[in-house]
Structures are given as structure tokens and as C-alpha cells.
Protein backbone atom coordinates (compact mmCIF):
# COMPACT_ATOMS: atom_id res chain seq x y z
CA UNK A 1 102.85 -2.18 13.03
CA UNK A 2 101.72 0.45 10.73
CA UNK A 3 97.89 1.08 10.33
CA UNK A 4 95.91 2.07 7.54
CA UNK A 5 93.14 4.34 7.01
CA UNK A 6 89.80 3.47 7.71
CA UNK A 7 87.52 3.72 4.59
CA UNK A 8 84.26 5.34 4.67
CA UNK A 9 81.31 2.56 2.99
CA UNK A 10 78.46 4.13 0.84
CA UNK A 11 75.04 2.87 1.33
CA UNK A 12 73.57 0.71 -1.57
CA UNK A 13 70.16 0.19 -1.54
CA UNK A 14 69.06 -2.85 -3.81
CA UNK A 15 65.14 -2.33 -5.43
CA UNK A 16 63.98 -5.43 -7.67
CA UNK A 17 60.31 -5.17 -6.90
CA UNK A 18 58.33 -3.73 -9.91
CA UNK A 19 55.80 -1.11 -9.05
CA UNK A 20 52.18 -2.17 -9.15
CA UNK A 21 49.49 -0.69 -10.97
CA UNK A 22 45.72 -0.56 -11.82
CA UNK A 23 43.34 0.85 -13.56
CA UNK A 24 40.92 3.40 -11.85
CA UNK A 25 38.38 5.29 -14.28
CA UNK A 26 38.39 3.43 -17.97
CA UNK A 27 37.53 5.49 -20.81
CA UNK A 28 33.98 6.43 -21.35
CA UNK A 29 32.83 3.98 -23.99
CA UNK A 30 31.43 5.06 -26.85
CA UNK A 31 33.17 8.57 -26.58
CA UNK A 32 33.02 11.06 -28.94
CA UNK A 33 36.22 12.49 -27.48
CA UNK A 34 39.04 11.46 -29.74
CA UNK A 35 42.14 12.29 -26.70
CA UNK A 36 39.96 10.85 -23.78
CA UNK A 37 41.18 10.77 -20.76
CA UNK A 38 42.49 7.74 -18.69
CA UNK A 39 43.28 7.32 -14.59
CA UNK A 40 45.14 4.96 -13.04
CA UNK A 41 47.03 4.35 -9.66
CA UNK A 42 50.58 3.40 -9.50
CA UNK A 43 52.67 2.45 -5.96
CA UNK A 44 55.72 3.53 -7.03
CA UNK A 45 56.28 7.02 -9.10
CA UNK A 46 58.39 6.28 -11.98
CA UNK A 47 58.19 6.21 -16.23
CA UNK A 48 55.09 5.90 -18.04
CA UNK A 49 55.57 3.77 -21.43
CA UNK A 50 52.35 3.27 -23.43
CA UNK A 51 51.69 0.21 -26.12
CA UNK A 52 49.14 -0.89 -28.97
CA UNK A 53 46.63 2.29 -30.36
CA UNK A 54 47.25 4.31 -26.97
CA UNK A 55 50.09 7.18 -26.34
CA UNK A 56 50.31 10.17 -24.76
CA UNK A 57 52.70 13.27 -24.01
CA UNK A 58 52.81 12.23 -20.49
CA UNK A 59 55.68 9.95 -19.61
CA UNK A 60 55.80 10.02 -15.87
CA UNK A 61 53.60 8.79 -12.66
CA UNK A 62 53.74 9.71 -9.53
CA UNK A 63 53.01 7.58 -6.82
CA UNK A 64 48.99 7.26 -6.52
CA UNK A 65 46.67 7.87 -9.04
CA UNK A 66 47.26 9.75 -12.18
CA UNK A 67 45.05 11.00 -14.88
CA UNK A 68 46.57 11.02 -18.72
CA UNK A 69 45.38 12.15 -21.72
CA UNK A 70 45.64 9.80 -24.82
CA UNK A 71 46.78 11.29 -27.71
CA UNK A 72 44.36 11.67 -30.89
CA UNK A 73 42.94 8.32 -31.69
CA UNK A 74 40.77 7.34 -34.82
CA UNK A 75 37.10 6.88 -35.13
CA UNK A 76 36.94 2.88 -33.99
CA UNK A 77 37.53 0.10 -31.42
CA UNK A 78 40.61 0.46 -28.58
CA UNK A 79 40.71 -3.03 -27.69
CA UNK A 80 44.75 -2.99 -27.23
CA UNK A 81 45.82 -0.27 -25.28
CA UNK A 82 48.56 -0.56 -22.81
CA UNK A 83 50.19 1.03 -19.76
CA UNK A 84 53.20 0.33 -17.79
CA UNK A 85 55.10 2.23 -15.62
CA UNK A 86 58.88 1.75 -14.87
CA UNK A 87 60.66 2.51 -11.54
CA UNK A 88 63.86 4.36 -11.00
CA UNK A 89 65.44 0.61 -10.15
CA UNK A 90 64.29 -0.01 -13.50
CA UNK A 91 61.71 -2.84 -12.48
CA UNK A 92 58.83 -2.57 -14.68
CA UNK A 93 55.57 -3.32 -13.50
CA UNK A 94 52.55 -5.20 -14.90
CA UNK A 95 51.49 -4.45 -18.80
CA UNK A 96 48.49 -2.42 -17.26
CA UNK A 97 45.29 -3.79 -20.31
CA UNK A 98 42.94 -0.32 -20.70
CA UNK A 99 39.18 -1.58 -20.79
CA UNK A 100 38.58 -1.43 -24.52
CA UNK A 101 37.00 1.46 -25.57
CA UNK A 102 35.15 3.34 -28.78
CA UNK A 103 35.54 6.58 -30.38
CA UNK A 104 32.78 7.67 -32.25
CA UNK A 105 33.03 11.03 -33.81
CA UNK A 106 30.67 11.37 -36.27
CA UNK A 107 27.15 12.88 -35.59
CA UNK A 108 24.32 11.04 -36.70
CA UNK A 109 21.75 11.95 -39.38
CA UNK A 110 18.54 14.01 -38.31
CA UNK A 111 15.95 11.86 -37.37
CA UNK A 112 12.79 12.41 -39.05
CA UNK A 113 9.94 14.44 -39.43
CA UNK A 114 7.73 13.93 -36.28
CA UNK A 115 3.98 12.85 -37.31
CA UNK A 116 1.57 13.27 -35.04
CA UNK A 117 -0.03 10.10 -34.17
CA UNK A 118 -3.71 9.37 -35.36
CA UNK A 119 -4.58 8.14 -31.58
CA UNK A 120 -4.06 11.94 -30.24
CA UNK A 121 -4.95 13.84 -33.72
CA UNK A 122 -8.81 14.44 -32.38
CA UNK A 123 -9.42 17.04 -35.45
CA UNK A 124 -11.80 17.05 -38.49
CA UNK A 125 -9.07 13.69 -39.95
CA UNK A 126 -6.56 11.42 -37.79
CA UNK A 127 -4.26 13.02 -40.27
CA UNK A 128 -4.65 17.09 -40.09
CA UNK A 129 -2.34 17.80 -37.26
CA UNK A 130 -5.03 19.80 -35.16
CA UNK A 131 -5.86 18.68 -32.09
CA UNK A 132 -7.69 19.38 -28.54
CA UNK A 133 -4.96 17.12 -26.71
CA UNK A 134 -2.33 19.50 -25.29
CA UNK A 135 -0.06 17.12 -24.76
CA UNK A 136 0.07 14.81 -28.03
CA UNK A 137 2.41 12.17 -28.86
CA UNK A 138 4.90 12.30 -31.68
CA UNK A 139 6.24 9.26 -33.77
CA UNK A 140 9.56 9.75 -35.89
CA UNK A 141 12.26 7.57 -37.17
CA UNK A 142 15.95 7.61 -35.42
CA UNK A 143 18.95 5.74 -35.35
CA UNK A 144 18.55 2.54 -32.37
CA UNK A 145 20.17 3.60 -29.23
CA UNK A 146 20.48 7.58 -29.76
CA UNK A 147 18.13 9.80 -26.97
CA UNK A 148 15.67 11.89 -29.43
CA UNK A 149 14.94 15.33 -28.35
CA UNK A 150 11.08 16.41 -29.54
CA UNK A 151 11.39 20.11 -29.77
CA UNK A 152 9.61 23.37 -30.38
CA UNK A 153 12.79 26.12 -31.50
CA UNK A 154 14.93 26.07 -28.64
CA UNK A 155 12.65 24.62 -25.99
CA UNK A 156 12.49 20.58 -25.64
CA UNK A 157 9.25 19.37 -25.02
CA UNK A 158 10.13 15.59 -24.59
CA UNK A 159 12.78 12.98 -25.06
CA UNK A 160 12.75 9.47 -25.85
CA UNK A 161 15.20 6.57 -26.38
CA UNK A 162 15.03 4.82 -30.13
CA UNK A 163 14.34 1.35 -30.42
CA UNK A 164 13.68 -1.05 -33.44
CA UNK A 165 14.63 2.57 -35.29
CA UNK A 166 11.75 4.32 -34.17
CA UNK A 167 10.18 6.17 -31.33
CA UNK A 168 7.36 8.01 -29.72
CA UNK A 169 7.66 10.72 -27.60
CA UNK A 170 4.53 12.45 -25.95
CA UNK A 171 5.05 16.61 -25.85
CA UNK A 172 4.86 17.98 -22.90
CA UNK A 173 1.86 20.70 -22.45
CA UNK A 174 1.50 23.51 -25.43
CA UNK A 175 -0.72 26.14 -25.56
CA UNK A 176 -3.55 26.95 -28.22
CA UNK A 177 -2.53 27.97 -31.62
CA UNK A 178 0.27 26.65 -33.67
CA UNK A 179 3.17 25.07 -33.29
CA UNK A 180 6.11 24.17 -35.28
CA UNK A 181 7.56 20.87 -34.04
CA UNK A 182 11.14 19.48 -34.57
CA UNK A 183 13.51 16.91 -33.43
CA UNK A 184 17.38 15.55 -33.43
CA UNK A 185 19.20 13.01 -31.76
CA UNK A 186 22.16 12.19 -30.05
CA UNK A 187 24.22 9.20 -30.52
CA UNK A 188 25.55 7.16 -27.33
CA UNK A 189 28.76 8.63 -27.97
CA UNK A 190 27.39 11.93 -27.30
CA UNK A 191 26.96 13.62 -31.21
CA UNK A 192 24.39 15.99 -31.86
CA UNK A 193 22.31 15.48 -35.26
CA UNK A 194 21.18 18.22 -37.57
CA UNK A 195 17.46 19.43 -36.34
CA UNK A 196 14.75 17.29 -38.56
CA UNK A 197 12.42 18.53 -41.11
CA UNK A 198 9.14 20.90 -39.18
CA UNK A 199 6.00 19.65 -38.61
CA UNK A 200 3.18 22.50 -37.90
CA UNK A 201 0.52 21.49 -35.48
CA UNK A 202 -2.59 23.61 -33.89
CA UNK A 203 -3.83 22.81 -30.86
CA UNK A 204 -7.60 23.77 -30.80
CA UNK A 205 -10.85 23.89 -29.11
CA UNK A 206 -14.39 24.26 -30.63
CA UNK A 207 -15.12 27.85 -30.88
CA UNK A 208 -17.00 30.35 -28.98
CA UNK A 209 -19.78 31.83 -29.98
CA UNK A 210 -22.97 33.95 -29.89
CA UNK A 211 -26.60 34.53 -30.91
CA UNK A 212 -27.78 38.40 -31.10
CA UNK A 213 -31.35 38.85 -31.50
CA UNK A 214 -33.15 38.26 -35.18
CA UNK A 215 -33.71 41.39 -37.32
CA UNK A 216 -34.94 42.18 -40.31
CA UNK A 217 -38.42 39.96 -39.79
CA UNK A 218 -40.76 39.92 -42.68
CA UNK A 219 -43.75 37.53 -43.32
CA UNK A 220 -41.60 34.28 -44.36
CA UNK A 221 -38.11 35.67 -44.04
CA UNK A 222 -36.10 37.12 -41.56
CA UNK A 223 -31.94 37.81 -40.57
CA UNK A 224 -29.84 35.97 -38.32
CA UNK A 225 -27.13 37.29 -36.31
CA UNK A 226 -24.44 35.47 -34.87
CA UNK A 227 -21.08 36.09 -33.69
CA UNK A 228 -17.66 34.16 -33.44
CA UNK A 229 -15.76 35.41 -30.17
CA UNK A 230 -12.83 33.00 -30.35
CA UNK A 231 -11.65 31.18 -32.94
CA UNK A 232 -10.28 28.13 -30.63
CA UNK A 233 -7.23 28.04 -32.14
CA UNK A 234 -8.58 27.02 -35.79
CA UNK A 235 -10.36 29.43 -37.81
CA UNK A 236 -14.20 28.04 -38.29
CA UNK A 237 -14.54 26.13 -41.59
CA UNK A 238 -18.72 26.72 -41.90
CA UNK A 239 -20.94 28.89 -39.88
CA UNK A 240 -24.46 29.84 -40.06
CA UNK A 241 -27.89 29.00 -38.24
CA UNK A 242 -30.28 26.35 -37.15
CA UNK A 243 -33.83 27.01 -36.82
CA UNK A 244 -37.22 26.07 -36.42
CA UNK A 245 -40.07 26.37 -34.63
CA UNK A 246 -39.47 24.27 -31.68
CA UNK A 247 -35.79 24.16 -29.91
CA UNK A 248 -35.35 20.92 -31.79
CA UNK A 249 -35.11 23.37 -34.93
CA UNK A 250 -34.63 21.39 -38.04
CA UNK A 251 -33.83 23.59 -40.56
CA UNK A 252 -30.34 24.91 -40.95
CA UNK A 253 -28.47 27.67 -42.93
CA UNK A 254 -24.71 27.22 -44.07
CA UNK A 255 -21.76 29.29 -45.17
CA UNK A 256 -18.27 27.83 -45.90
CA UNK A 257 -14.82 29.20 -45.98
CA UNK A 258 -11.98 30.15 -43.36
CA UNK A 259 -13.80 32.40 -40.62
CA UNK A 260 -11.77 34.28 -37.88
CA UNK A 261 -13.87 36.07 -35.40
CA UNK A 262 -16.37 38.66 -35.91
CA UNK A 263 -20.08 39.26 -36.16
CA UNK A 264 -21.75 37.43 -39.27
CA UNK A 265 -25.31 36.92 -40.35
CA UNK A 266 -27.70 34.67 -42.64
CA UNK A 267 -30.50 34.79 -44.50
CA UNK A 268 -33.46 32.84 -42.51
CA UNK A 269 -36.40 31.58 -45.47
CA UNK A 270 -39.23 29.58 -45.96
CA UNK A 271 -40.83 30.96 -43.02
CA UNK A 272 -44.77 30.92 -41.80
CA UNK A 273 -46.56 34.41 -41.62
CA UNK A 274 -47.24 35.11 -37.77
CA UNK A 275 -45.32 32.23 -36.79
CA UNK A 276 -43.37 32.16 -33.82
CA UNK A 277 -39.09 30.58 -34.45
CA UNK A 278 -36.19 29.22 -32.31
CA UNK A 279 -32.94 30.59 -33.98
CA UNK A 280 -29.27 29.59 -32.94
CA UNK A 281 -25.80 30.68 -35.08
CA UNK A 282 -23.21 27.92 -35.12
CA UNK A 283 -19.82 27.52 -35.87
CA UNK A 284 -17.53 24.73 -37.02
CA UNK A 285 -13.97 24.12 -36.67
CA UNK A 286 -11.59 21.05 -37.27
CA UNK A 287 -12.32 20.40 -33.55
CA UNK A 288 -16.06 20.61 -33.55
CA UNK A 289 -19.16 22.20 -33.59
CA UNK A 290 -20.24 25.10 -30.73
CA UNK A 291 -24.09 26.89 -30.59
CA UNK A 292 -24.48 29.95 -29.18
CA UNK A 293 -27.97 31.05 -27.65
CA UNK A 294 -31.29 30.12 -28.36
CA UNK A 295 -33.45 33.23 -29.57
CA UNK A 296 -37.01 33.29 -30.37
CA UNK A 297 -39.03 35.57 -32.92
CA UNK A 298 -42.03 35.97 -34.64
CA UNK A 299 -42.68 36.53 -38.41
CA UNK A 300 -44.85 39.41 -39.48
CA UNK A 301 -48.74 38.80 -39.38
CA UNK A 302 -50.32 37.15 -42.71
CA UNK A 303 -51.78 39.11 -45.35
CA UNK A 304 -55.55 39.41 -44.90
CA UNK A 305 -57.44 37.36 -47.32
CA UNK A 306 -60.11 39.79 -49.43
CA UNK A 307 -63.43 38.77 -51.16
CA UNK A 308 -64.37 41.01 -53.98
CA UNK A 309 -68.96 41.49 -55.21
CA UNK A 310 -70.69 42.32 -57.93
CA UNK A 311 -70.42 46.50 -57.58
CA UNK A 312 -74.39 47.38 -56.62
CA UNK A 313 -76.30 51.02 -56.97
CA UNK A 314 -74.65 50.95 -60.47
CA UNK A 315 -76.02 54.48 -62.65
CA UNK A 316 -74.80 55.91 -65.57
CA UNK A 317 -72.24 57.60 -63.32
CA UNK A 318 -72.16 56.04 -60.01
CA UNK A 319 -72.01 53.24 -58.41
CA UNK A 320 -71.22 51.19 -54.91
CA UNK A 321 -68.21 48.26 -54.41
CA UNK A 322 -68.58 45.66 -52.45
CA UNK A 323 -65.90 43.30 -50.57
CA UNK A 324 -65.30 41.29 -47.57
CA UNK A 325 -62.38 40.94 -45.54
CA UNK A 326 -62.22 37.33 -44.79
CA UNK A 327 -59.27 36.85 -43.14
CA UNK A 328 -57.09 38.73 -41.11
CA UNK A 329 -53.85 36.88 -40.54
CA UNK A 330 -53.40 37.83 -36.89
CA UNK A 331 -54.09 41.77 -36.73
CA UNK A 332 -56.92 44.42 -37.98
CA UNK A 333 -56.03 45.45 -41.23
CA UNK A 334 -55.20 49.31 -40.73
CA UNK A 335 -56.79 50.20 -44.50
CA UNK A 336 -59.08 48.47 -46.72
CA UNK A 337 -60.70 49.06 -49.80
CA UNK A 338 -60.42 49.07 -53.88
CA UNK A 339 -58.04 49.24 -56.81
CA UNK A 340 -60.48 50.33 -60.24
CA UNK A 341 -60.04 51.67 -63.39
CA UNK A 342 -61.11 51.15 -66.91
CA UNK A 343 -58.85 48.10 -67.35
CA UNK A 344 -56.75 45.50 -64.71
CA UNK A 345 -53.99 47.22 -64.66
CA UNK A 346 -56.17 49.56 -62.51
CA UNK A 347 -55.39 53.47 -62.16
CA UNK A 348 -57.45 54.80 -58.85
CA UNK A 349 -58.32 53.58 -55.11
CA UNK A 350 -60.33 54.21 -52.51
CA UNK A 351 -58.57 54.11 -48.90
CA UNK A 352 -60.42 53.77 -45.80
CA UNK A 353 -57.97 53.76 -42.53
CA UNK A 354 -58.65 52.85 -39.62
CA UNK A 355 -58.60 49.43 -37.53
CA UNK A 356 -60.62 46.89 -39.18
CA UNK A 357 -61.74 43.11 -38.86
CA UNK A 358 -63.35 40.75 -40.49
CA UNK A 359 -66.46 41.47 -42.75
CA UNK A 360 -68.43 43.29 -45.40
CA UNK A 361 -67.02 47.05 -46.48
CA UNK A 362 -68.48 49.40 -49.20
CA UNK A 363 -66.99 52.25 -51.31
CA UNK A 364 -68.93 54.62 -53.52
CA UNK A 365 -67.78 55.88 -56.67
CA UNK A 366 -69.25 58.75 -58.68
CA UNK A 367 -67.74 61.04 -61.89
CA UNK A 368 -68.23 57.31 -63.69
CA UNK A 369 -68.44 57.85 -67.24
CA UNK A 370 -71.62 56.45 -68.81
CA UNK A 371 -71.49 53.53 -70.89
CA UNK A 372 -68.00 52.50 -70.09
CA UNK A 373 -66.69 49.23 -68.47
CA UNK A 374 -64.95 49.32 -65.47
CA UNK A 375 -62.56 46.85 -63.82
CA UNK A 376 -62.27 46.82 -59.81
CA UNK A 377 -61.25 44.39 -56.78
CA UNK A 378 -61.32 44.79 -53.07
């Protein structure tokens, strides 16, 4: 009849279901991060054990999704990365397979030099890198697959994605003047190249320029004034005038060399006494040819024409010259009369001013010496 003590049970709880996991955000792929990151989500928190390239510090889960960091893993393939995570029952679960995955570490080479392409180069050659086309396109070689930045310093003008080891890129809008273009690519893994070789472009117009009125007008020759007032971007490689006398011109004066702006002038020839000209200054650049205004002018009036007589009234000491003016080339003459002397090289005149046209004119001459040729002409 005796009784014993009742014993007190413990609770056992009994856990053989392994926790179950997935993968949630693979590794980037190619990466250029050698301890990439890696998230998964687990159901049950417990230990994290790692197998194949993979490993990390971090060896436990908690019970949703978790992030880890692999440690540092070589330039290559991942293809054979594992993750499993083990509860505190110590039911593993599933041998988790990490997407396969690439580092890629190493930066590519610089691509290379950009060069313009002949189809937007609208200077003097398809091959001289000045243009009119402010927004030109750019060929350069590259490594297939990398994004190519077209540059200009720090300031990208336009990107482009290589294929077949080449690509073109077309800039995006630069002002007039020069330009010194670059490039450099980045791999899909994210490396950054070394900036290419430069490439110095001008964009340009045809220059601007003006026509100041003619000076310095003689019977056949006169001056021509011009001026460059911008350059265009590209310094003028000739300049000079055209002229003529109609506005067709037809006659043309050149000077080379490497002209920046200012006045100039040139030396019109060959012209017609009391004729009247067209004149226009020019300038050329690698972009083209600009004309300023037309001007008009008039040479100087011809020289008369003379007809020199016999003298007449001839004594031993006097004696009367005779001469015509045939001619007067477009004014009066404002003197006339006669070189003499006792040989052709002459040593005395007679001047008679005044406004005179065409036809006969005398001059008397007295002191003569007797018996002594003379020489004289009108």
C-alpha cells in the first residue's frame, strides 16, 4: 500500500525535416567584384556550410532571406558553388547550386584612336579632321561587347556598344574651334580602360568677310582692300580679289599662307585707263570659299595722245612750234605744250595751263641761237 512519487516528464520535441532553401539574387555575371555578394532565403535559421570555389566568413542564416559575401575568388568561371544550410535538429537541407558566375578583374586595353569618318569630314580632304558638321561621327577599334565612351577631357560626348571589334559613335553637338577627342571602354564586367590616343578636330565654317572701297587708282593699276572678320574656326589658307569689269569679274588676285583676321590688301593690274571695275576680296578656308561686297571704281583718265609739226616762222633766232592734241582720254588736258633743246634729251618747256581739248596749239620761242639745230616735241 505504499505509493511512490509521481515523476515530472520533459517535453521532447522530434525535428527531421531539413530546412528549405533557394536562391534569390545570383551573382552579377561577369563581375568585376572578386567577394560578390550572394542572397538567398532559407525557412529555417540554422548553419551555413559552403562547397566547390565559394566560402565565406558567414556561417549562419536566419530564417528568410540572407545576403553573404563570398570570400575573394580568382579571375574565372564559378560554375560549382554551393550552399546549404543546417538546422539546429541537424537536418540539412538541399545542396543550394549558385547560378554560375564570372569574375573578371582585369581592365581592358584603350580602344583606339577615334578617326573621324570621311562621310562627315566636309573640309578641304575626307581626311583633315575639319569639318562644318557639329555633330560628326567617330570610328575606333574596341574590344566586342565593352560600351565605348567618345570623349572630349572629362565631358562624354557619345557612347556606343562594340561589335565585330569596332564601332562608331556620332558626338554629340561641339562648338567652333578645336577639339581634342578621346575615348575608353568598359568591359561587361564593369573595368575601365586607359583613355586612347587624342585626335584634334576643328569644327569650321567659311569665313566672314569684307570689301572696303578701292584706293590707290592709277591709269591701269589700282589697291584692293579687303578684310577677314572671322576666321570660321580655320584660319584662311588664300585670300585676295576677283575683278573685272562686269560682276562676272574674271580676273583674280591670290595670296597664300595661314591668315587669321584682319584687314589685308592686293595689288589690282592690267587695268584699262578710264575704265570703270567690279572688285570683291575673298577668302578661303578648309571649309570653303566666302566674298565679301561688290565695289566698283574707275581707273584714272588715259593719257592724251599728242601730234608734233614741222616748227614754222623759223629766223635766225626765233621761231613758232606746232602740235595737236589728238586725243584726250576722257578729260581736258590741264597743260599742254613742248619739251626742246639742242638735243633729245631736251633741256627747256613751254607750259600753257589751262583746260584744253582737242586740236592745234602753238608756242613761240625766241633767244634761239643762229645756226644751231634744235630738237623739240609737243
Amino acid at each position: 500500500s505504499n505509493v511512490a512519487t509521481p515523476i515530472t516528464s520533459t517535453a521532447v520535441t522530434f525535428d527531421n525535416t531539413a530546412p528549405t532553401i533557394s536562391e534569390v539574387t545570383p551573382v552579377t555575371t561577369p563581375t568585376n567584384d572578386n567577394t560578390p555578394n550572394y542572397t538567398f532565403t532559407t525557412n529555417e535559421a540554422g548553419t551555413i556550410s559552403y562547397g566547390g570555389d565559394c566560402s565565406s566568413v558567414t556561417t549562419s542564416a536566419s530564417s528568410g532571406s540572407n545576403t553573404i559575401t563570398f570570400s575573394t575568388l580568382a579571375d574565372g568561371a564559378h560554375s560549382n558553388c554551393t550552399v546549404t544550410v543546417t538546422d539546429t535538429a541537424g537536418n540539412a537541407s538541399n545542396s543550394l547550386s549558385v547560378t554560375s558566375f564570372t569574375v573578371d578583374t582585369t581592365a581592358p586595353s584603350a580602344p583606339g584612336t577615334p578617326d573621324m569618318t570621311a562621310g562627315t569630314d566636309t573640309g578641304s580632304s575626307s581626311t583633315d579632321n575639319v569639318t562644318s558638321n557639329t555633330t560628326p561621327d567617330f570610328t575606333m577599334s574596341c574590344e566586342s561587347g565593352a560600351t565605348v565612351s567618345l570623349k572630349e577631357s572629362s565631358t562624354v560626348l557619345g557612347t556606343g556598344t562594340c561589335s565585330g571589334s569596332t564601332v562608331t559613335i556620332t558626338s554629340s553637338a561641339l562648338s567652333q574651334g578645336s577639339h581634342t577627342i578621346k575615348a575608353l571602354q568598359t568591359d561587361p564586367a564593369g573595368n575601365i580602360s586607359a583613355d586612347s590616343s587624342t585626335l584634334s578636330v576643328t569644327i569650321a565654317t567659311s569665313p566672314t568677310i569684307t570689301t572696303q572701297a578701292v584706293s590707290a587708282i592709277t591709269v591701269t593699276t589700282a589697291t584692293g582692300n579687303g578684310n577677314i572678320t572671322a576666321t570660321g574656326g580655320s584660319n584662311a589658307t588664300v585670300r585676295g580679289f576677283v575683278y573685272g569689269s562686269t560682276i562676272s569679274y574674271g580676273a583674280t588676285t591670290t595670296e597664300s599662307g595661314s591668315f587669321s583676321t584682319g584687314a589685308f590688301t592686293g595689288s589690282i593690274t592690267s587695268l584699262t585707263c578710264n575704265t570703270p571695275y567690279h572688285a570683291s576680296a575673298y577668302a578661303t578656308n578648309p571649309i570653303g570659299t566666302s566674298y565679301g561686297s561688290d565695289v566698283t571704281f574707275t581707273t584714272s583718265p588715259c593719257i592724251p595722245t599728242v601730234t608734233t609739226s614741222s616748227a614754222s616762222g623759223v629766223t635766225d633766232t626765233v621761231a613758232t612750234l606746232n602740235g595737236s592734241i589728238d586725243t584726250l582720254g576722257g578729260e581736258n588736258a590741264t597743260a599742254r605744250g613742248f619739251e626742246w633743246g639742242h638735243t633729245i634729251v631736251y633741256d627747256a618747256t613751254t607750259t600753257e595751263s589751262g583746260s584744253h581739248s582737242t586740236g592745234s596749239f602753238t608756242a613761240s620761242l625766241s633767244s634761239l641761237t643762229c645756226a644751231t639745230e634744235y630738237h623739240f616735241r609737243g
